[in-house]
N, C-alpha and C. Protein backbone atom coordinates (compact mmCIF):
# COMPACT_ATOMS: atom_id res chain seq x y z
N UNK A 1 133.41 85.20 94.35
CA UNK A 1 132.83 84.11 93.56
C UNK A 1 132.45 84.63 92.18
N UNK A 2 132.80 83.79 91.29
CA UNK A 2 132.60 84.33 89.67
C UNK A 2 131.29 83.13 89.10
N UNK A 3 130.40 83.67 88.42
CA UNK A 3 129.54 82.98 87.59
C UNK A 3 129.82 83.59 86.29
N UNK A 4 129.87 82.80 85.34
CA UNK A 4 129.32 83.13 84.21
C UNK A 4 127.91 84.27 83.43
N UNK A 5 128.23 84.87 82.83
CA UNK A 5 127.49 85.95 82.65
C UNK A 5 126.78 85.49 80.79
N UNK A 6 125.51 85.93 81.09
CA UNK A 6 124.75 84.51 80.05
C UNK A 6 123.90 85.30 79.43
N UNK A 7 123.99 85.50 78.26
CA UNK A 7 122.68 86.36 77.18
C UNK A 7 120.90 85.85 77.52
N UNK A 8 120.55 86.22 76.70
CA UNK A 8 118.74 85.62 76.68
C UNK A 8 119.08 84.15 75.93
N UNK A 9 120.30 84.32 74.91
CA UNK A 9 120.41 83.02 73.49
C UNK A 9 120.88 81.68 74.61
N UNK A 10 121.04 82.05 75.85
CA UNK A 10 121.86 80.55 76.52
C UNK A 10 123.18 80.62 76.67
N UNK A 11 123.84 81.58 76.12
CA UNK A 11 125.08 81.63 75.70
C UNK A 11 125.89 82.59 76.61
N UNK A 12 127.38 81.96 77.09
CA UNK A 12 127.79 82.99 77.98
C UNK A 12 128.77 83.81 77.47
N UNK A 13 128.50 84.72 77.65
CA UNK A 13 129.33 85.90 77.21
C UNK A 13 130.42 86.45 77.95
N UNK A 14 130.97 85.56 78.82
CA UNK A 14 131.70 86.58 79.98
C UNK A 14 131.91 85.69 81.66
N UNK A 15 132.29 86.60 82.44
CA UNK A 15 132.28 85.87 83.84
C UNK A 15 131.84 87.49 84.12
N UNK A 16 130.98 87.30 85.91
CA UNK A 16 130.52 88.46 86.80
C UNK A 16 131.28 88.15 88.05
N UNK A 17 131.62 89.04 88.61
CA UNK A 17 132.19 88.92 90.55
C UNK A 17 131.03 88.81 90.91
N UNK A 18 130.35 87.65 91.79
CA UNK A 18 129.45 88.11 92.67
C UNK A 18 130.03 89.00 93.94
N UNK A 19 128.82 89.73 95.07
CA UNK A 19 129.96 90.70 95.80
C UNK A 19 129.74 89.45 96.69
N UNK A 20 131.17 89.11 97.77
CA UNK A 20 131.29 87.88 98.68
C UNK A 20 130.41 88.34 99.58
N UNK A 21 130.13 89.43 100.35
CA UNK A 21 129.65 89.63 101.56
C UNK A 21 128.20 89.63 101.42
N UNK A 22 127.40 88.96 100.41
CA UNK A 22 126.06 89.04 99.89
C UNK A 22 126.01 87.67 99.59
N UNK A 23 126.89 86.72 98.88
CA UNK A 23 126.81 85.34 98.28
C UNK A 23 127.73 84.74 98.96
N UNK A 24 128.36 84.77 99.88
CA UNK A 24 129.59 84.12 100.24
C UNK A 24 129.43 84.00 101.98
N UNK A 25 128.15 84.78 102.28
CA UNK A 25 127.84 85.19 103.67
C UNK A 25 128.05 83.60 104.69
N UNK A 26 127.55 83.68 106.32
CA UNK A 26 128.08 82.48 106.69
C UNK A 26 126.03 82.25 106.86
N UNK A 27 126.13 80.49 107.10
CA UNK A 27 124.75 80.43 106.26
C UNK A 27 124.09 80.20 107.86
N UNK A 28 122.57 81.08 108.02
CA UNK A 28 122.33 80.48 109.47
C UNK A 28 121.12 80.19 109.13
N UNK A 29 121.08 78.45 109.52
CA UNK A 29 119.77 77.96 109.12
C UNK A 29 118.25 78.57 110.20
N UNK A 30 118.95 78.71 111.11
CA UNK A 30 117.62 79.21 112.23
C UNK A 30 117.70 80.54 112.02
N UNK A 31 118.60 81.59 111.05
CA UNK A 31 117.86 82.77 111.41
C UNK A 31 116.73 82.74 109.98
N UNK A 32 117.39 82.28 108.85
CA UNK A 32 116.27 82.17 108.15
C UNK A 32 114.97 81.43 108.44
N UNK A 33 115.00 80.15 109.00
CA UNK A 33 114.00 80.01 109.57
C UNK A 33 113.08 81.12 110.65
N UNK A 34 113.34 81.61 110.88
CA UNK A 34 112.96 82.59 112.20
C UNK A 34 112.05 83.89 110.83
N UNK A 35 112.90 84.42 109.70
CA UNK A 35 112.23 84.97 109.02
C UNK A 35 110.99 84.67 108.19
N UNK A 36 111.20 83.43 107.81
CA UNK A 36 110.43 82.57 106.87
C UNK A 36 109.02 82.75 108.13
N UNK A 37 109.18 82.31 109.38
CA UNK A 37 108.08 82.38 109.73
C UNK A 37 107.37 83.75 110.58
N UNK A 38 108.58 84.40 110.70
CA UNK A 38 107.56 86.03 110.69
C UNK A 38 106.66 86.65 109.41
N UNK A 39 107.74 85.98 108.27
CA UNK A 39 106.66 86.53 106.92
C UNK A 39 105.99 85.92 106.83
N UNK A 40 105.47 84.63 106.84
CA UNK A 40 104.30 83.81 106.93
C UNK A 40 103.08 84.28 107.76
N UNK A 41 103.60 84.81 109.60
CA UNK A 41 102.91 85.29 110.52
C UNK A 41 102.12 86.59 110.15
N UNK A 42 103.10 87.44 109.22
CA UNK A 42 102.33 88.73 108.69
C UNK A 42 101.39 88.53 108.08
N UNK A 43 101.50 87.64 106.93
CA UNK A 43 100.86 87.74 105.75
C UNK A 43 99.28 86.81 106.03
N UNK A 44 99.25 86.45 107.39
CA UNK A 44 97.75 86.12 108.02
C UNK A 44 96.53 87.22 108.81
N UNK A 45 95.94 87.10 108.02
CA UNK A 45 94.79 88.43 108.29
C UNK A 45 94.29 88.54 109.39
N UNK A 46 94.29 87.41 110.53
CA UNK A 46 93.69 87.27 111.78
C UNK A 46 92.41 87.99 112.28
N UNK A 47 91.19 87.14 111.10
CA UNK A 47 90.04 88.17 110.81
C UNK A 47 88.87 87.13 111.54
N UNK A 48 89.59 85.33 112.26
CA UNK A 48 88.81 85.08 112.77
C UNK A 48 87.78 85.30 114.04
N UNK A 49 86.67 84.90 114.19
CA UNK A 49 85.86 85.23 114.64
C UNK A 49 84.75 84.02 115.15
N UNK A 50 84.58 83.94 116.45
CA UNK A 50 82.96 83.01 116.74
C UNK A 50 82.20 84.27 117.65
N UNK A 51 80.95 84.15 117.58
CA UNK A 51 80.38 85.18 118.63
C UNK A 51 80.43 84.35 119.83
N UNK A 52 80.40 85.03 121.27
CA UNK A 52 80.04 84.18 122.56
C UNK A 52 78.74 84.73 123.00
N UNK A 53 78.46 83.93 124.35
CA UNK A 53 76.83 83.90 124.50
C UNK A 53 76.38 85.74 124.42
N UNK A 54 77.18 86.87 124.59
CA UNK A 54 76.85 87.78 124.55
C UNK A 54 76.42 88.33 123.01
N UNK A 55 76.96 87.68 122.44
CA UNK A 55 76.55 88.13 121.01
C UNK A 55 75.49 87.19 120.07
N UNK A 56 75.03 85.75 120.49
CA UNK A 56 74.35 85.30 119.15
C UNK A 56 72.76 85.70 119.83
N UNK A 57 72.04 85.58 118.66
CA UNK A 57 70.56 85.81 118.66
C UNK A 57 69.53 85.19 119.75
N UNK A 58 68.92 85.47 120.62
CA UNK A 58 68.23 84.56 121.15
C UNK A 58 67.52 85.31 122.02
N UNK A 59 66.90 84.56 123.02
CA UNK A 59 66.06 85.37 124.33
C UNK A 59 67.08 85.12 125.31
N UNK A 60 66.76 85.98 125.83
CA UNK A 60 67.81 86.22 127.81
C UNK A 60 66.72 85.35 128.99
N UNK A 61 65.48 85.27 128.45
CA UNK A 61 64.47 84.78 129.14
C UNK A 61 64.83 83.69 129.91
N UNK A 62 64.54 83.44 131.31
CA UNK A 62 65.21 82.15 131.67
C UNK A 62 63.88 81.16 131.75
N UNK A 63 64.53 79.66 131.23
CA UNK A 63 63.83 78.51 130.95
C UNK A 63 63.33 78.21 131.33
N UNK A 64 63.44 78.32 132.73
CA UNK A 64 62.35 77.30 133.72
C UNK A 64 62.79 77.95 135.27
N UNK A 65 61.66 77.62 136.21
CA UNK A 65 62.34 78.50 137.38
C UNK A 65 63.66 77.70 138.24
N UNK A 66 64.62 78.13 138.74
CA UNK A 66 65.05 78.03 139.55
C UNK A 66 64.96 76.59 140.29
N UNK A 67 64.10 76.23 141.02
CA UNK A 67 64.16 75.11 141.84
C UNK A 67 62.82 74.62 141.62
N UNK A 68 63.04 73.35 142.13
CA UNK A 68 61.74 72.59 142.64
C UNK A 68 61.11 72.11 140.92
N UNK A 69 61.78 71.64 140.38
CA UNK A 69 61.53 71.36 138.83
C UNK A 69 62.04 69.86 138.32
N UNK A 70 63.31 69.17 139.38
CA UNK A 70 64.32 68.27 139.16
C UNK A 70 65.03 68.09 137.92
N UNK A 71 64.89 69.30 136.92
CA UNK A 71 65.75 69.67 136.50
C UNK A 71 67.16 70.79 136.60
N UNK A 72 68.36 70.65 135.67
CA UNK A 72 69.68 71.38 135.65
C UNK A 72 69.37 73.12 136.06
N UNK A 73 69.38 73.29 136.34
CA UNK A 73 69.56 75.00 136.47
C UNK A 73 69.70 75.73 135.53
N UNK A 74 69.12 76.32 134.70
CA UNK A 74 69.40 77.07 133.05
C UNK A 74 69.63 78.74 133.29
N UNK A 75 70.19 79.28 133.04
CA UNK A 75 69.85 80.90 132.74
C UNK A 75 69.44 81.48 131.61
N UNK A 76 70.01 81.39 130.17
CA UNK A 76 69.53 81.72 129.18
C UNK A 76 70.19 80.00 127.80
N UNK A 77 68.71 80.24 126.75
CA UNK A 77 69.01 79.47 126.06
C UNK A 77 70.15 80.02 124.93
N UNK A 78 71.11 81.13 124.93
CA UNK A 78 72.19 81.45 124.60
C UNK A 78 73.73 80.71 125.38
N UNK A 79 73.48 79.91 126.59
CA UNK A 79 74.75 79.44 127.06
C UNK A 79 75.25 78.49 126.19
N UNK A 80 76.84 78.21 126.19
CA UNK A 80 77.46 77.57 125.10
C UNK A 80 77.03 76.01 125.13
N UNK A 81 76.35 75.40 126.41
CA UNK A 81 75.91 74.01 126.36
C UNK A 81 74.67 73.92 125.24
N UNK A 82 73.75 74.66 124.87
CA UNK A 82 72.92 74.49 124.32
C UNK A 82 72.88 74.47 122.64
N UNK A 83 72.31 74.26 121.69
CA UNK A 83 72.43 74.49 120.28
C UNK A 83 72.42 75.50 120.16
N UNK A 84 73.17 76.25 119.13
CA UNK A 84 72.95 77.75 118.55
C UNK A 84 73.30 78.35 119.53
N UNK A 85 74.04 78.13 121.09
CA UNK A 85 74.64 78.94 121.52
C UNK A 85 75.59 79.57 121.60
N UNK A 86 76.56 80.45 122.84
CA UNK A 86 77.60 80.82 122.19
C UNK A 86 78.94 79.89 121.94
N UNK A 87 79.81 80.36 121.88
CA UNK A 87 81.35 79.85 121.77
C UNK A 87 82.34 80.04 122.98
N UNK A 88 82.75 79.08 123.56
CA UNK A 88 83.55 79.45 125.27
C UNK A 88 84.88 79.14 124.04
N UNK A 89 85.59 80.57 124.43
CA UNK A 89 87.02 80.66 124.47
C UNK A 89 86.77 80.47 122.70
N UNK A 90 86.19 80.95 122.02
CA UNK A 90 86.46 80.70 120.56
C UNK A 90 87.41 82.46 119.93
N UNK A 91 88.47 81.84 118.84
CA UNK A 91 89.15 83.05 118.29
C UNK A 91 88.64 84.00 117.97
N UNK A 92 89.20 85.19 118.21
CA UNK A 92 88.87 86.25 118.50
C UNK A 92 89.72 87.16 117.18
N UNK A 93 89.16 88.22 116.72
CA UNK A 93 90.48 89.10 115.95
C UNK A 93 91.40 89.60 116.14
N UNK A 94 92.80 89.08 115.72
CA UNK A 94 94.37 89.67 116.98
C UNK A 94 95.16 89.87 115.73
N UNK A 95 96.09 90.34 115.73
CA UNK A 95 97.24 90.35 115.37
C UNK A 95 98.41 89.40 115.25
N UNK A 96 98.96 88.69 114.15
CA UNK A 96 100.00 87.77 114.34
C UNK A 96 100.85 88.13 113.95
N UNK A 97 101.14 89.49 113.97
CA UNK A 97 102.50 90.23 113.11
C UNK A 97 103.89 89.51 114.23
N UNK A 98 104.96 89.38 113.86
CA UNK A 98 106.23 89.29 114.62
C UNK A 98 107.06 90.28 114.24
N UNK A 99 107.76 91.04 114.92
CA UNK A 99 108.86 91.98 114.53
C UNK A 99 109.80 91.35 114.52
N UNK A 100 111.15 91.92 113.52
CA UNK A 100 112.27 91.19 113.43
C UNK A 100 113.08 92.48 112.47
N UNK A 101 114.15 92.75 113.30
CA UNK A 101 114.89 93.40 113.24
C UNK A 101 116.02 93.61 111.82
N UNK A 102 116.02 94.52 110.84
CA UNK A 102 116.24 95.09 109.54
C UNK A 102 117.63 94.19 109.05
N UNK A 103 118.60 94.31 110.17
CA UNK A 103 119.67 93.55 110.62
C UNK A 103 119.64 92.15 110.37
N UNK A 104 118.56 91.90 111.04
CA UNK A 104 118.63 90.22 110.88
C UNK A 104 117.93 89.92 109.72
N UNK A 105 117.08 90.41 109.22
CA UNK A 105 116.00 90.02 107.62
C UNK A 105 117.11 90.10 106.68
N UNK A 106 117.91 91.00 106.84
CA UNK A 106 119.13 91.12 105.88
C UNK A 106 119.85 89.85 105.54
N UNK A 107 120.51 89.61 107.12
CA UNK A 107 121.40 88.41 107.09
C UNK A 107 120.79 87.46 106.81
N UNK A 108 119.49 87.28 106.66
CA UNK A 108 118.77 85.94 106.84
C UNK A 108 118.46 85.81 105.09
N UNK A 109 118.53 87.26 104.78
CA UNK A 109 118.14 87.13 102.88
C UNK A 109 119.84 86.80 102.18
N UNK A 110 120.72 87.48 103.14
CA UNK A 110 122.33 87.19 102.78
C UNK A 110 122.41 85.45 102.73
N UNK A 111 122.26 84.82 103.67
CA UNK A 111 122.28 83.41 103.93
C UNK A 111 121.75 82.53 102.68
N UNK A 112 120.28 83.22 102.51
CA UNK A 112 119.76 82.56 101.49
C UNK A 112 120.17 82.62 100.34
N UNK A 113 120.26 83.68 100.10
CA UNK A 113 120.94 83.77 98.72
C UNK A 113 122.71 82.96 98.68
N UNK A 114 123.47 83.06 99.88
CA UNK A 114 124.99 82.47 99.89
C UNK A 114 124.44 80.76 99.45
N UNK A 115 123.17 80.17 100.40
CA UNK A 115 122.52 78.70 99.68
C UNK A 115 122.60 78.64 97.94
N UNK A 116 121.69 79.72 97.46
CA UNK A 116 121.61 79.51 96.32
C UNK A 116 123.32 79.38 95.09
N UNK A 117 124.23 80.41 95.89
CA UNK A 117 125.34 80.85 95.25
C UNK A 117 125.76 79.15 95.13
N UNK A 118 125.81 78.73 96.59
CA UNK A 118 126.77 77.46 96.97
C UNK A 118 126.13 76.73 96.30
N UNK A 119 125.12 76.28 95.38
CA UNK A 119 124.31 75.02 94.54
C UNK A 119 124.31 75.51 93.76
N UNK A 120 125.28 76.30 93.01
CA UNK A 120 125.31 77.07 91.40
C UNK A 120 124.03 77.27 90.58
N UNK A 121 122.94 77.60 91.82
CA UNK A 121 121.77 77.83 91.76
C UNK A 121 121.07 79.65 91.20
N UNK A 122 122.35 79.98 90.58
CA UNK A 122 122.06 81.89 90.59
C UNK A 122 122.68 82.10 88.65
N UNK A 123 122.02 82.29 88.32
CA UNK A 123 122.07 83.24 86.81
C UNK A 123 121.60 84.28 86.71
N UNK A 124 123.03 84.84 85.98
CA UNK A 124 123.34 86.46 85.73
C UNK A 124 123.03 86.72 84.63
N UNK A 125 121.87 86.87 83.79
CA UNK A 125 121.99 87.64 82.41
C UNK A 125 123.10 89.33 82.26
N UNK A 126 122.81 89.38 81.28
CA UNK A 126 124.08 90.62 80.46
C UNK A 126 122.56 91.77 80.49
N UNK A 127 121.37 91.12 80.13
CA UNK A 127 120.66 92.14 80.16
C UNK A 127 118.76 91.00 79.70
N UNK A 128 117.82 91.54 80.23
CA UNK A 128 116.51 91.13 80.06
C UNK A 128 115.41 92.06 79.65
N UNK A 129 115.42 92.09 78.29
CA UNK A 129 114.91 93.13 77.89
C UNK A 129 113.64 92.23 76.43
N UNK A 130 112.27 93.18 76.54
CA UNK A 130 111.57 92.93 75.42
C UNK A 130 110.97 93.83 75.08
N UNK A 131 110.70 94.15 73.50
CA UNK A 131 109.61 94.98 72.99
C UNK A 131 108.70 94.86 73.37
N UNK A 132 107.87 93.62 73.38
CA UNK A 132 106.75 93.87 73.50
C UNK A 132 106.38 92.43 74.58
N UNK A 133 105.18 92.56 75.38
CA UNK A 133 104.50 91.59 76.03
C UNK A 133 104.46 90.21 75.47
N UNK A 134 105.48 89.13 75.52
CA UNK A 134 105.24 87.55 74.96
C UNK A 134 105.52 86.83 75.52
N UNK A 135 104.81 85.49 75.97
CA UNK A 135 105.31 84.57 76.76
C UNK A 135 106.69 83.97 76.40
N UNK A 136 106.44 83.73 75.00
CA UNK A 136 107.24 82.09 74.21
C UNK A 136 108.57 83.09 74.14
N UNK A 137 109.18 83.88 74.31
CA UNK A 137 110.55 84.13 74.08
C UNK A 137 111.22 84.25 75.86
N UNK A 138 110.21 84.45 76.76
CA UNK A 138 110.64 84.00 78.21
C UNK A 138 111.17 82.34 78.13
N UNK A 139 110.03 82.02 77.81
CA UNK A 139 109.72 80.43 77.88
C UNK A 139 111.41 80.09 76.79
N UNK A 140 111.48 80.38 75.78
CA UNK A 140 112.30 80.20 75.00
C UNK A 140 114.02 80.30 75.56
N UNK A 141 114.22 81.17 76.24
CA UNK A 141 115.38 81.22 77.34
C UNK A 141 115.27 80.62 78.36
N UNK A 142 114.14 80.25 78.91
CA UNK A 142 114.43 79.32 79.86
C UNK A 142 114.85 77.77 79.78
N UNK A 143 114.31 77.52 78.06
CA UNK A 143 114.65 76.03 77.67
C UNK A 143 116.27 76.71 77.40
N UNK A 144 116.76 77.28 76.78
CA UNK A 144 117.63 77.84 76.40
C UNK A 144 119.05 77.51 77.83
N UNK A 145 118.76 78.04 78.73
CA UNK A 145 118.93 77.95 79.51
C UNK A 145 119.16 76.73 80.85
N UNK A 146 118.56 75.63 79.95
CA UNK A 146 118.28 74.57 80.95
C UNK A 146 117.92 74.25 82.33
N UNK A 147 117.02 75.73 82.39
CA UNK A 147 116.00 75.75 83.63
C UNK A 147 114.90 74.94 83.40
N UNK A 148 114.77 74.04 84.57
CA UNK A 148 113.83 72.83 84.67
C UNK A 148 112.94 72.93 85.90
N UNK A 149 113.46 73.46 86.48
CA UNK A 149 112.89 73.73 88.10
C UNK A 149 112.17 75.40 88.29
N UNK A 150 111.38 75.56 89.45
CA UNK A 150 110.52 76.44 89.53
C UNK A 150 112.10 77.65 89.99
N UNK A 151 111.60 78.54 89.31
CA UNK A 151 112.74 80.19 89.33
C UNK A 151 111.64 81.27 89.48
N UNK A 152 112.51 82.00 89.98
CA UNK A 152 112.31 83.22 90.99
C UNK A 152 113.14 84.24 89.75
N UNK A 153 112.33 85.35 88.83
CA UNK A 153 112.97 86.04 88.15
C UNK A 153 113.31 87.76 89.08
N UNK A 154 114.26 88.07 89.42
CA UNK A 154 114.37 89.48 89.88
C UNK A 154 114.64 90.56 88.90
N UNK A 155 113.65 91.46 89.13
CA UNK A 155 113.89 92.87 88.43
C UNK A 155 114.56 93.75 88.72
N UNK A 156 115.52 94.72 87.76
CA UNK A 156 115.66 95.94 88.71
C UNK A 156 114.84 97.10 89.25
N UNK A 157 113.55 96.51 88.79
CA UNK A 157 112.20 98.14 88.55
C UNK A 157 111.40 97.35 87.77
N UNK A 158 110.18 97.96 87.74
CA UNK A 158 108.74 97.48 87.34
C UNK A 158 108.86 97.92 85.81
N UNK A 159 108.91 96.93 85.13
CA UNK A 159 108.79 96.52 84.20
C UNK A 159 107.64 96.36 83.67
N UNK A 160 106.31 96.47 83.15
CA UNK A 160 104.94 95.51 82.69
C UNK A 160 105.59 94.63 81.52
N UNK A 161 106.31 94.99 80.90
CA UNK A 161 106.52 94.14 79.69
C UNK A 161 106.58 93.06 80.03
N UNK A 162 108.05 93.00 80.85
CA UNK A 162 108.72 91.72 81.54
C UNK A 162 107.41 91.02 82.48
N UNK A 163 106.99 91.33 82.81
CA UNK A 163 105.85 91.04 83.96
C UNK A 163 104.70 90.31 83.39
N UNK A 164 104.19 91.04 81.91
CA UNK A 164 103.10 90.17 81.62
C UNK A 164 103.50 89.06 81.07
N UNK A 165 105.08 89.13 80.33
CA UNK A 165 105.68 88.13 80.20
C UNK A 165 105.91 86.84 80.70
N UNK A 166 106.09 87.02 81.91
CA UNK A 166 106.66 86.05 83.08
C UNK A 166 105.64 85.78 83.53
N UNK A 167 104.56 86.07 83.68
CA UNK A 167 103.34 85.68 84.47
C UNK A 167 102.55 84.69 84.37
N UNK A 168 102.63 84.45 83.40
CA UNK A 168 101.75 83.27 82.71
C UNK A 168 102.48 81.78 82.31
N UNK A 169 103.90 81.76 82.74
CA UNK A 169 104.49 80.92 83.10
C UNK A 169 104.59 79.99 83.93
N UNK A 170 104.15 78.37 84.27
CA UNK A 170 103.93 77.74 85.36
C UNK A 170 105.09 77.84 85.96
N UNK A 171 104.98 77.75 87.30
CA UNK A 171 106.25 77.61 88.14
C UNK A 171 107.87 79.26 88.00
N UNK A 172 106.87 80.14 87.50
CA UNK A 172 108.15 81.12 87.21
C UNK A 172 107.08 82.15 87.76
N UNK A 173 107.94 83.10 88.86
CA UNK A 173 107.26 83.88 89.61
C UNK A 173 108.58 85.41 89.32
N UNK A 174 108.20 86.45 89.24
CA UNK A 174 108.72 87.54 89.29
C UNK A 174 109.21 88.42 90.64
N UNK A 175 109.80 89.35 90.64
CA UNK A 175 109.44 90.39 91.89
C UNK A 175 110.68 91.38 91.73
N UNK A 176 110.25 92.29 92.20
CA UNK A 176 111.39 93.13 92.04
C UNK A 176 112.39 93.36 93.16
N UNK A 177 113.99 93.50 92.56
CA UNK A 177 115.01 93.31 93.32
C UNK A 177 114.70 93.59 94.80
N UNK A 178 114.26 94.92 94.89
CA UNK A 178 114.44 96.03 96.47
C UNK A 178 113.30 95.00 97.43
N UNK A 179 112.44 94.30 96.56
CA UNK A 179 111.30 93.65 97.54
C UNK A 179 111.71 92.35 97.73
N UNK A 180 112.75 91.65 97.00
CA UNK A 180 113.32 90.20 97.54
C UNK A 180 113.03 89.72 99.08
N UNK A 181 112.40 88.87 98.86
CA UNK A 181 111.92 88.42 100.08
C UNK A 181 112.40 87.20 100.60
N UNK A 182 112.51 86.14 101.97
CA UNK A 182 112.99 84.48 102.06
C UNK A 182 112.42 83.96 101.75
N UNK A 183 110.55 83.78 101.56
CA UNK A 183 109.97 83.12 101.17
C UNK A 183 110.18 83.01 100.01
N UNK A 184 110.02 83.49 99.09
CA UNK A 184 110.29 83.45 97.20
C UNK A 184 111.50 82.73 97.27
N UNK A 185 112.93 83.60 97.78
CA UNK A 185 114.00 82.45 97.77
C UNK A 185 113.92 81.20 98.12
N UNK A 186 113.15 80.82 99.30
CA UNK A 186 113.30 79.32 99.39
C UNK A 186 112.46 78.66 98.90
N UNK A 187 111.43 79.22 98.38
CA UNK A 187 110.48 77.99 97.63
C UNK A 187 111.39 77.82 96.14
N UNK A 188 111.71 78.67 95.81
CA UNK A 188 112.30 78.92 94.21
C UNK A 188 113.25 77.81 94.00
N UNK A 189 113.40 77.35 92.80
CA UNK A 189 114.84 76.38 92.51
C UNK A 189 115.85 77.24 92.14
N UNK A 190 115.62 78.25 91.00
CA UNK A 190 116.62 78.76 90.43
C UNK A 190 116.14 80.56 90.75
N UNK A 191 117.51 81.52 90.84
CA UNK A 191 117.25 82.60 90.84
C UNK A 191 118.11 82.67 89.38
N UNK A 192 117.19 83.80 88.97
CA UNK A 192 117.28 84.63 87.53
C UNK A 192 117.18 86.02 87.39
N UNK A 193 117.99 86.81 87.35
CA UNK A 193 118.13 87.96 86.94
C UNK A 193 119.47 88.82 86.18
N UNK A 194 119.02 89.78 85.78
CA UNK A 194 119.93 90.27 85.22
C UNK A 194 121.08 91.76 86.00
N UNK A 195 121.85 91.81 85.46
CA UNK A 195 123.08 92.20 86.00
C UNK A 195 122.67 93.51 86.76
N UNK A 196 121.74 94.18 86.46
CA UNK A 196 121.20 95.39 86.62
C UNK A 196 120.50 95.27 88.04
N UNK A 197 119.93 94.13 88.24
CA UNK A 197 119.52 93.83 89.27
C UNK A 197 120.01 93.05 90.28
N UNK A 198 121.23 92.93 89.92
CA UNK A 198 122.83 92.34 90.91
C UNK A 198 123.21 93.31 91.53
N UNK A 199 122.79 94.66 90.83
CA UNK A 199 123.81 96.12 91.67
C UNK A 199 122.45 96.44 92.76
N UNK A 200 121.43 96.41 92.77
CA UNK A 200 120.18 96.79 93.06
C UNK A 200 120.34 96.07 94.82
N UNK A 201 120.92 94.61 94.25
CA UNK A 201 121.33 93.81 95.89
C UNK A 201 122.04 94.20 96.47
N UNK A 202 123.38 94.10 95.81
CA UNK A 202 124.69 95.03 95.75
C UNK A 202 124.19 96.27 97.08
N UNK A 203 123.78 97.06 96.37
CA UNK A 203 123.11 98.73 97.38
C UNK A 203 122.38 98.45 98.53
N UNK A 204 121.66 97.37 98.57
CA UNK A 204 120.87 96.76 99.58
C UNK A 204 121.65 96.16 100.30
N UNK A 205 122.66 95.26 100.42
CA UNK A 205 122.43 94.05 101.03
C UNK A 205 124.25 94.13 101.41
N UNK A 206 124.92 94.40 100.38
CA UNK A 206 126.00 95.11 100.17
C UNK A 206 126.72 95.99 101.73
């Protein structure tokens, strides 16, 4: 598959091969789904917490005796029937990590990206380069460009220039090539990067 190969000015300079076995892949909607929600599952801290009757503040003292009272039977004013008592069966701190195999995150980032290829949804700059830290000449290629929709810019390497650049942009999120993730791809409208960071997939994914 060939795209057009496009300066910062809007202007294309050229055609690029995408590599087929990266953009051309066969598309599987459930394995990306399956990734989308292991990275979601990670990225939850599972830091909740209720105390149960063993843990909140109170007396152990029991309420009243035993029998002959015609009242309920009490043991401590910590049981979960009472106010300020504990929590029956409340979340606890666990783990929601899912494993998923190097193999399949691959194919599932191959897929996504073959989506984006197939909706002529992928621009190749010749090169993305700035002196110095500025929004308005990002912003300026992207009108340039006739990006309208929220884009996903890939790096080949950490950049700050590019970074403080892009940052302050609504709806335009950065990241670098090697960390491409499904989530960024599928929220994103448009992927953007430059050629440098085509070979970076290329080595990865390739």
């Amino acid at each position: 598959m060939k795209v057009p190969l496009m300066n910062m000015a809007g202007q294309s300079v050229g055609e690029i091969e995408l590599n087929k076995a990266i953009f051309e892949a066969p598309i599987n909607t459930a394995l990306m789904h399956q990734a989308l929600t292991r990275q979601l599952a990670n990225a939850r801290q599972g830091t909740h917490k209720t105390k149960t009757r063993g843990e909140v503040s109170g007396s152990t003292r029991k309420m009243w005796k035993q029998k002959h009272t015609g009242r309920a039977r009490q043991g401590s004013r910590k049981a979960p029937q009472w106010r300020k008592g504990g929590t029956v069966f409340g979340p606890l701190p666990r783990s929601y990590a899912q494993a998923m195999p190097k193999k399949m995150r691959h194919a599932a980032l191959r897929s996504a990206l073959s989506v984006k290829a197939a909706d002529n949804r992928i621009i190749v700059l010749d090169a993305l380069a700035l002196d110095a830290p500025k929004t308005r000449p990002i912003a300026d290629m992207l009108r340039s460009l006739n990006v309208t929709t929220s884009t996903l810019v890939l790096l080949p390497e950490s950049n700050p220039t590019l970074e403080r650049s892009i940052r302050n942009i609504d709806g335009v999120q950065y990241v670098r090539a090697q960390y491409i993730n499904i989530r960024d791809l599928l929220r994103s409208g448009v992927l953007l990067m430059p050629k440098t960071a085509l070979d970076v997939l290329d080595g990865m994914l390739g």
